[in-house]
N, C-alpha and C. Protein backbone atom coordinates (compact mmCIF):
# COMPACT_ATOMS: atom_id res chain seq x y z
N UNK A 1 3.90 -19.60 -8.72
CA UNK A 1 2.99 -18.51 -9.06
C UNK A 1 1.92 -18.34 -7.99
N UNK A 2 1.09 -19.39 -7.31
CA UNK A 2 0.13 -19.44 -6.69
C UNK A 2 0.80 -19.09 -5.21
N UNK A 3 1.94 -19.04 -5.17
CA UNK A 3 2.71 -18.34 -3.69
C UNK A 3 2.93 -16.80 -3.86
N UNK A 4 3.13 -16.22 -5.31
CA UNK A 4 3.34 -14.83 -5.02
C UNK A 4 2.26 -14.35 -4.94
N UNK A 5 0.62 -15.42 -5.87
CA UNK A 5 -0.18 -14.92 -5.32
C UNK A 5 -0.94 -14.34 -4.34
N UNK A 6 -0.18 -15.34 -3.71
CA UNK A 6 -0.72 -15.42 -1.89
C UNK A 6 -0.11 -14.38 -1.32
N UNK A 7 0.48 -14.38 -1.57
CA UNK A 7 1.74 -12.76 -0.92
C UNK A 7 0.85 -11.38 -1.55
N UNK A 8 0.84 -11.41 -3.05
CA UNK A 8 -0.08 -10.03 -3.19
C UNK A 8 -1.45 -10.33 -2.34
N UNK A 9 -1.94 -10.89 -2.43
CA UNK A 9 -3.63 -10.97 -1.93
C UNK A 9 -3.05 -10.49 -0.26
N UNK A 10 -2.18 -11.27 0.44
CA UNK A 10 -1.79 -10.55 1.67
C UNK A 10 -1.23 -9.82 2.35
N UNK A 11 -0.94 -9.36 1.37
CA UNK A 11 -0.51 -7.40 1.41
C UNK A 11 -1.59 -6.64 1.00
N UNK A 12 -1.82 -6.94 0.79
CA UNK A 12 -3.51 -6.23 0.40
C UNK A 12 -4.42 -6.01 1.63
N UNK A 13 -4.54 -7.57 1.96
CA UNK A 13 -5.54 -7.29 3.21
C UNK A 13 -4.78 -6.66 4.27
N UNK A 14 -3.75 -6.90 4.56
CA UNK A 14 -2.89 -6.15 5.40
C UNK A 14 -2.95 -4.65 5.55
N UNK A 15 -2.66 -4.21 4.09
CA UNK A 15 -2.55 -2.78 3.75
C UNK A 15 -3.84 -2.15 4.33
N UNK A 16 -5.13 -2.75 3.87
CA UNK A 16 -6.48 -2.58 4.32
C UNK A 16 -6.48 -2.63 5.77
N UNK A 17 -5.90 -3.26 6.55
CA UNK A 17 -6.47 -3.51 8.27
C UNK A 17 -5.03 -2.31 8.69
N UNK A 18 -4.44 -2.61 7.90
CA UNK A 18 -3.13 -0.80 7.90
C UNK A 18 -3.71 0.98 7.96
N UNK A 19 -4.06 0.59 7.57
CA UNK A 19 -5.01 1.98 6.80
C UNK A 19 -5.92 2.21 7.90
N UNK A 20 -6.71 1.20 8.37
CA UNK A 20 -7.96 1.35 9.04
C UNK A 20 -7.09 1.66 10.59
N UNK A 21 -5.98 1.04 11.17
CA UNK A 21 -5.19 1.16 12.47
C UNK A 21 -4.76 2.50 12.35
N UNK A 22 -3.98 3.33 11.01
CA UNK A 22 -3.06 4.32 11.01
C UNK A 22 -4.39 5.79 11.50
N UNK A 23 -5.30 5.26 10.49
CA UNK A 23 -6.48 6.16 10.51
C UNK A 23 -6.78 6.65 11.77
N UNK A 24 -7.22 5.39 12.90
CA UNK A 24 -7.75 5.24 14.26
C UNK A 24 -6.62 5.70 15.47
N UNK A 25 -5.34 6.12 14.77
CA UNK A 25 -4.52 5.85 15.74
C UNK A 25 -4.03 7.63 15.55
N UNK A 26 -4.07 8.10 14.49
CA UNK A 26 -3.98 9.54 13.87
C UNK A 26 -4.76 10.28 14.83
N UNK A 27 -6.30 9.85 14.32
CA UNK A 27 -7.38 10.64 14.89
C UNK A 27 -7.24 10.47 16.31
N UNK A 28 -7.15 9.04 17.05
CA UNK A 28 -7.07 9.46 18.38
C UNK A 28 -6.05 10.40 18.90
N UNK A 29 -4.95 10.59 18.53
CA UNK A 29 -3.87 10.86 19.13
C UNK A 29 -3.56 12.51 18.74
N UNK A 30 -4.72 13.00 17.50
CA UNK A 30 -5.26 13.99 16.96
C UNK A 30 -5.97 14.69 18.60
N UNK A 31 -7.16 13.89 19.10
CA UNK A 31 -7.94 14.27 19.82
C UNK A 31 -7.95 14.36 21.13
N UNK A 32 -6.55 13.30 21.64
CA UNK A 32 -5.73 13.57 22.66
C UNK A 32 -5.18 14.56 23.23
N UNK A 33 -4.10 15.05 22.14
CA UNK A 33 -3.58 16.62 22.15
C UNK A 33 -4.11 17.51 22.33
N UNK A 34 -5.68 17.70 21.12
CA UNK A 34 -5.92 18.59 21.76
C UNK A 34 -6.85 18.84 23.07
N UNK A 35 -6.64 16.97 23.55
CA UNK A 35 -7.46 17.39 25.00
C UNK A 35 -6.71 17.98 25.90
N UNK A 36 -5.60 18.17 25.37
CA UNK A 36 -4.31 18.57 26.70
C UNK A 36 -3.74 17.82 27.46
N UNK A 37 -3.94 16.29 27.23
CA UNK A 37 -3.17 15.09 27.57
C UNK A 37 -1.81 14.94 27.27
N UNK A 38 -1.34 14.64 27.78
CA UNK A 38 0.40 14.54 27.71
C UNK A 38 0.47 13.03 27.43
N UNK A 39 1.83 12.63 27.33
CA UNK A 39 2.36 11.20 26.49
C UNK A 39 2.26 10.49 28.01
N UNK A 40 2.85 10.85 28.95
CA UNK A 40 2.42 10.06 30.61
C UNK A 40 0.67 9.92 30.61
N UNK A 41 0.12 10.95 30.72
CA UNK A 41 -1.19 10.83 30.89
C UNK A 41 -2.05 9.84 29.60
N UNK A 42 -1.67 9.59 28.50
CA UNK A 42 -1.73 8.77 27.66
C UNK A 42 -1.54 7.47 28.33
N UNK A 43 -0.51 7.25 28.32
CA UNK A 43 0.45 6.05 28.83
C UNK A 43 -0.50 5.27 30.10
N UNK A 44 -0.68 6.03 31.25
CA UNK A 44 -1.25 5.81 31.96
C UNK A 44 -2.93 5.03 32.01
N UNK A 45 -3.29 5.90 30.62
CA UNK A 45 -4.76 5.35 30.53
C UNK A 45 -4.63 3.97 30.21
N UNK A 46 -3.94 4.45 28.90
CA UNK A 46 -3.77 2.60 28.17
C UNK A 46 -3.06 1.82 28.83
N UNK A 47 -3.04 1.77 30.27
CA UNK A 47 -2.61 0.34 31.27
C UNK A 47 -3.50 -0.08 31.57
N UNK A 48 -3.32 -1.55 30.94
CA UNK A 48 -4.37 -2.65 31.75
C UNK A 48 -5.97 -2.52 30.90
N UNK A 49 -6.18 -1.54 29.79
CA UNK A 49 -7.18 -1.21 28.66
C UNK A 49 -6.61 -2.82 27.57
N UNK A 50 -7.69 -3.59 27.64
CA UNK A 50 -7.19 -4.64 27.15
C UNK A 50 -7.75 -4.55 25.50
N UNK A 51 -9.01 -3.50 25.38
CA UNK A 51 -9.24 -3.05 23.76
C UNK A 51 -8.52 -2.51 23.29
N UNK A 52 -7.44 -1.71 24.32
CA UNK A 52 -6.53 -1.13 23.04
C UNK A 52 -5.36 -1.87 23.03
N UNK A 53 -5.10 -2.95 24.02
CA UNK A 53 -4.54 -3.61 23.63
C UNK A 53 -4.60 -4.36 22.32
N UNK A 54 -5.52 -5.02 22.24
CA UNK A 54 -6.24 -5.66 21.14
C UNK A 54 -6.01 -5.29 19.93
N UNK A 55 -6.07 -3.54 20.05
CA UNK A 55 -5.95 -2.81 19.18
C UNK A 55 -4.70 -2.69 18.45
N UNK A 56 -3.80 -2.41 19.61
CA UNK A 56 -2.49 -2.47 18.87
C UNK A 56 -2.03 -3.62 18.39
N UNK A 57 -1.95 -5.37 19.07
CA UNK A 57 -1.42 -6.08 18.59
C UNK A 57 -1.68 -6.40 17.08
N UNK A 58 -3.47 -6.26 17.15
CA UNK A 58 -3.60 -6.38 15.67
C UNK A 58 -2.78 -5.54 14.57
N UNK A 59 -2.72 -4.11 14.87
CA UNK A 59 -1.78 -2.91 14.30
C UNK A 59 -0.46 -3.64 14.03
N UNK A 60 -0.03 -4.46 15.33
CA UNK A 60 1.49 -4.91 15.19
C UNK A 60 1.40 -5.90 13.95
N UNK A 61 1.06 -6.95 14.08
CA UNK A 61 0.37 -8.25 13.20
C UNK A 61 0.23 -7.91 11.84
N UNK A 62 -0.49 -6.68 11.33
CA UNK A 62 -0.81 -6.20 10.25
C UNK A 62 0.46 -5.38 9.86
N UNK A 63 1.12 -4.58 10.17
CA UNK A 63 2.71 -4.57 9.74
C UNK A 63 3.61 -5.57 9.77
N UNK A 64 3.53 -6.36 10.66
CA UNK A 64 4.54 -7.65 10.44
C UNK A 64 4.21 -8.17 9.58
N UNK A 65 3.13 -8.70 8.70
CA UNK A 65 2.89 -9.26 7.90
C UNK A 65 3.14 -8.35 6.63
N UNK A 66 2.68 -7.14 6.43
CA UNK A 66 3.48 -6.57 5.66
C UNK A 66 4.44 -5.95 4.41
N UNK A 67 5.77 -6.14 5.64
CA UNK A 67 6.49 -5.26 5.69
C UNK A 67 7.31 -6.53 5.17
N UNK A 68 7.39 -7.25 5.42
CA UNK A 68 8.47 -8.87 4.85
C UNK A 68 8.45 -8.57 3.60
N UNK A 69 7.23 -8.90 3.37
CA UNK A 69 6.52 -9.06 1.35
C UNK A 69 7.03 -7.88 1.01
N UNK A 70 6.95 -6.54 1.18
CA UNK A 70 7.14 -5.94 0.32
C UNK A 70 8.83 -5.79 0.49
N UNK A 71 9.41 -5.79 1.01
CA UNK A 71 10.61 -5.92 1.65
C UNK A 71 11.47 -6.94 0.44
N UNK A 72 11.13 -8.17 0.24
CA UNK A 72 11.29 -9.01 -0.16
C UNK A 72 10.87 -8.93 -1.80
N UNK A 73 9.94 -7.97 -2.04
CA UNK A 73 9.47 -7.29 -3.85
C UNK A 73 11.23 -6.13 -3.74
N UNK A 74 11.50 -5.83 -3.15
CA UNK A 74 12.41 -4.70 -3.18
C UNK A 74 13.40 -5.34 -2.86
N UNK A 75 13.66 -6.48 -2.07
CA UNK A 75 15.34 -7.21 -2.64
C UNK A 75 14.91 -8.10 -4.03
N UNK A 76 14.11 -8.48 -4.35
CA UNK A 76 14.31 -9.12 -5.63
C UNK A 76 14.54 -8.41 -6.97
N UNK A 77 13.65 -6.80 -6.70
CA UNK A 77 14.06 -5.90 -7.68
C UNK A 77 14.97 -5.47 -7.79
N UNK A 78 15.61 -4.68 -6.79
CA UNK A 78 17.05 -3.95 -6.38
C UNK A 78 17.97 -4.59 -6.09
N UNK A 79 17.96 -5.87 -5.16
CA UNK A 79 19.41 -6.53 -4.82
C UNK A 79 19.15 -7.66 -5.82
N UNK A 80 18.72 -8.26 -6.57
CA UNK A 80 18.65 -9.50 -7.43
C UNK A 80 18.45 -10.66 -5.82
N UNK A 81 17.66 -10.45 -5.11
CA UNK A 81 18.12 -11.55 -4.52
C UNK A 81 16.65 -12.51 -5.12
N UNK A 82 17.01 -13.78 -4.63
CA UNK A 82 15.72 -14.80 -5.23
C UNK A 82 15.75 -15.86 -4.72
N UNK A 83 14.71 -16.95 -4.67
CA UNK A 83 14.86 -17.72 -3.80
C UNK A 83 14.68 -18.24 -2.21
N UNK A 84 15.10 -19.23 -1.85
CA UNK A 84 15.08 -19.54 -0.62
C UNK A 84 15.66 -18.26 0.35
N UNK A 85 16.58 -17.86 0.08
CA UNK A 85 17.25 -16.55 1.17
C UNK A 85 16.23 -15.62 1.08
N UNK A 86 16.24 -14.89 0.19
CA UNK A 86 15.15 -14.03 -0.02
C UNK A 86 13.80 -14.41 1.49
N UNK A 87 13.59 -15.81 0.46
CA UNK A 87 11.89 -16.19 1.64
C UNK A 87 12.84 -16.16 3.22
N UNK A 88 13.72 -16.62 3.29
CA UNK A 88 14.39 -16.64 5.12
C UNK A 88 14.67 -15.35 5.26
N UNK A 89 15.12 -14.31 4.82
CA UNK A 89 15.26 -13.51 5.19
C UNK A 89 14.49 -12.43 5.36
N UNK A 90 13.10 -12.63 4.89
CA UNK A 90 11.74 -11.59 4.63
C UNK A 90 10.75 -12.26 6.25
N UNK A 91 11.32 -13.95 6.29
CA UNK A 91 10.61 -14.60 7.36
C UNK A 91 10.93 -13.42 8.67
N UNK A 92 12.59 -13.84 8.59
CA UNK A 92 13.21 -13.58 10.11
C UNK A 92 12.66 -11.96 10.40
N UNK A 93 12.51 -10.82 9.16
CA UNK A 93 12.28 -9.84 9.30
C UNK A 93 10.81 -9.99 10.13
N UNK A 94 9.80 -10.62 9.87
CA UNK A 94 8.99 -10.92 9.82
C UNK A 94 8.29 -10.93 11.34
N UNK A 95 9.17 -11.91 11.91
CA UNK A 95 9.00 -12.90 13.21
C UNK A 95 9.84 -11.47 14.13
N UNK A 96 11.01 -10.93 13.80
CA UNK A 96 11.37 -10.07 14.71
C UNK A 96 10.53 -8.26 14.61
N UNK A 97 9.74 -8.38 13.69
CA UNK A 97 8.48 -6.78 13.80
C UNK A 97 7.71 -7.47 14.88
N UNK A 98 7.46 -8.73 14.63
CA UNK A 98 6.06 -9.19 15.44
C UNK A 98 6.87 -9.19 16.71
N UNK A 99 7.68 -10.16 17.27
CA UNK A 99 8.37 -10.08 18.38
C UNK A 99 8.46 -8.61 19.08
N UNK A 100 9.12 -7.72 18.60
CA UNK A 100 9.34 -6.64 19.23
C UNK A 100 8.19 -5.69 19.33
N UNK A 101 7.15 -5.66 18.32
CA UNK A 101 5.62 -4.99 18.71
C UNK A 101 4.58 -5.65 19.69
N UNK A 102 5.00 -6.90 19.64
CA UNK A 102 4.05 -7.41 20.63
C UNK A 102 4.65 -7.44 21.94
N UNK A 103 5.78 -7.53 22.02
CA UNK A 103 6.61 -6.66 23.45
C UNK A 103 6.08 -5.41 23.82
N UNK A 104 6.09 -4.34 22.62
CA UNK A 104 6.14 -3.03 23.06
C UNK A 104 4.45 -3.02 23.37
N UNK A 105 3.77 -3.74 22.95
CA UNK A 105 2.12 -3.42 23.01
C UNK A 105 1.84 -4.01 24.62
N UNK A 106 2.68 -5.15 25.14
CA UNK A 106 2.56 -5.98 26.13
C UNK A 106 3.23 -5.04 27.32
N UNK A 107 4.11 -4.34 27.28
CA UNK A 107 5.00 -3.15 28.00
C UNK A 107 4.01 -1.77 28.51
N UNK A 108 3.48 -1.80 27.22
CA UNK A 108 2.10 -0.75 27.10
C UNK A 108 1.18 -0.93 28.52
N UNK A 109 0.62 -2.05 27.70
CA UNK A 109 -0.69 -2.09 28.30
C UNK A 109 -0.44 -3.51 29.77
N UNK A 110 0.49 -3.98 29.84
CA UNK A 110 0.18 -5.03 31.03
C UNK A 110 1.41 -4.66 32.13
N UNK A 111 2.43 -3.57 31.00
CA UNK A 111 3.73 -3.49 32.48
C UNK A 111 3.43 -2.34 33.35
N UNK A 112 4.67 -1.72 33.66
CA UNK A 112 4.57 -1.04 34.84
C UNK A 112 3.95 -0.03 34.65
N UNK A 113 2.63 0.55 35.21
CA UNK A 113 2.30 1.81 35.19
C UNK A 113 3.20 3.12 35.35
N UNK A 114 2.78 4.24 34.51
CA UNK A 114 3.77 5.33 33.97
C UNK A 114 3.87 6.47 35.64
């Protein structure tokens, strides 16, 4: 019991630091456009900008964490799954959002300029 607790309470805070990234990331990209910036000229800024780096990994972090849990409420409801598989298989989901966002945030902001 005191583990699914832990899972709702951290989807929660998640959802919360979710909300606050989707918000920040809307509006900028709101205010971008209409500066007449293009997706290169974007691209370009955020190289080597290590706050928005910052920015995104946390963004990444806060969906990886997540997206497992609820993932894992929706195979236990819908597929009956339960158990140990369930928890390995909500993990691996888990470890490969974070893996591949913190690539794409690291590609962003530290690889090759656009």
């Amino acid at each position: 019991m005191k583990r699914a607790l832990d899972a709702w309470w951290l989807q929660r805070l998640s959802a919360m630091v979710l909300t606050l990234c989707v918000a920040i990331h809307l509006a900028t990209m709101i205010w971008v456009v209409h500066g007449g910036l293009r997706a290169v000229d974007v691209i370009a800024r955020l190289h080597g900008n290590l706050a928005w780096g910052l920015f995104y990994a946390i963004f990444v972090i806060a969906a990886a964490l997540h997206v497992p849990i609820g993932l894992r409420r929706i195979a236990e409801e819908w597929l009956n799954w339960r158990g140990v598989w369930a928890s390995r298989a909500s993990v691996l989901i888990g470890i490969a959002l974070t893996l591949a966002g913190l690539r794409a945030v690291y590609a962003l902001i530290a690889g090759v300029p656009a």
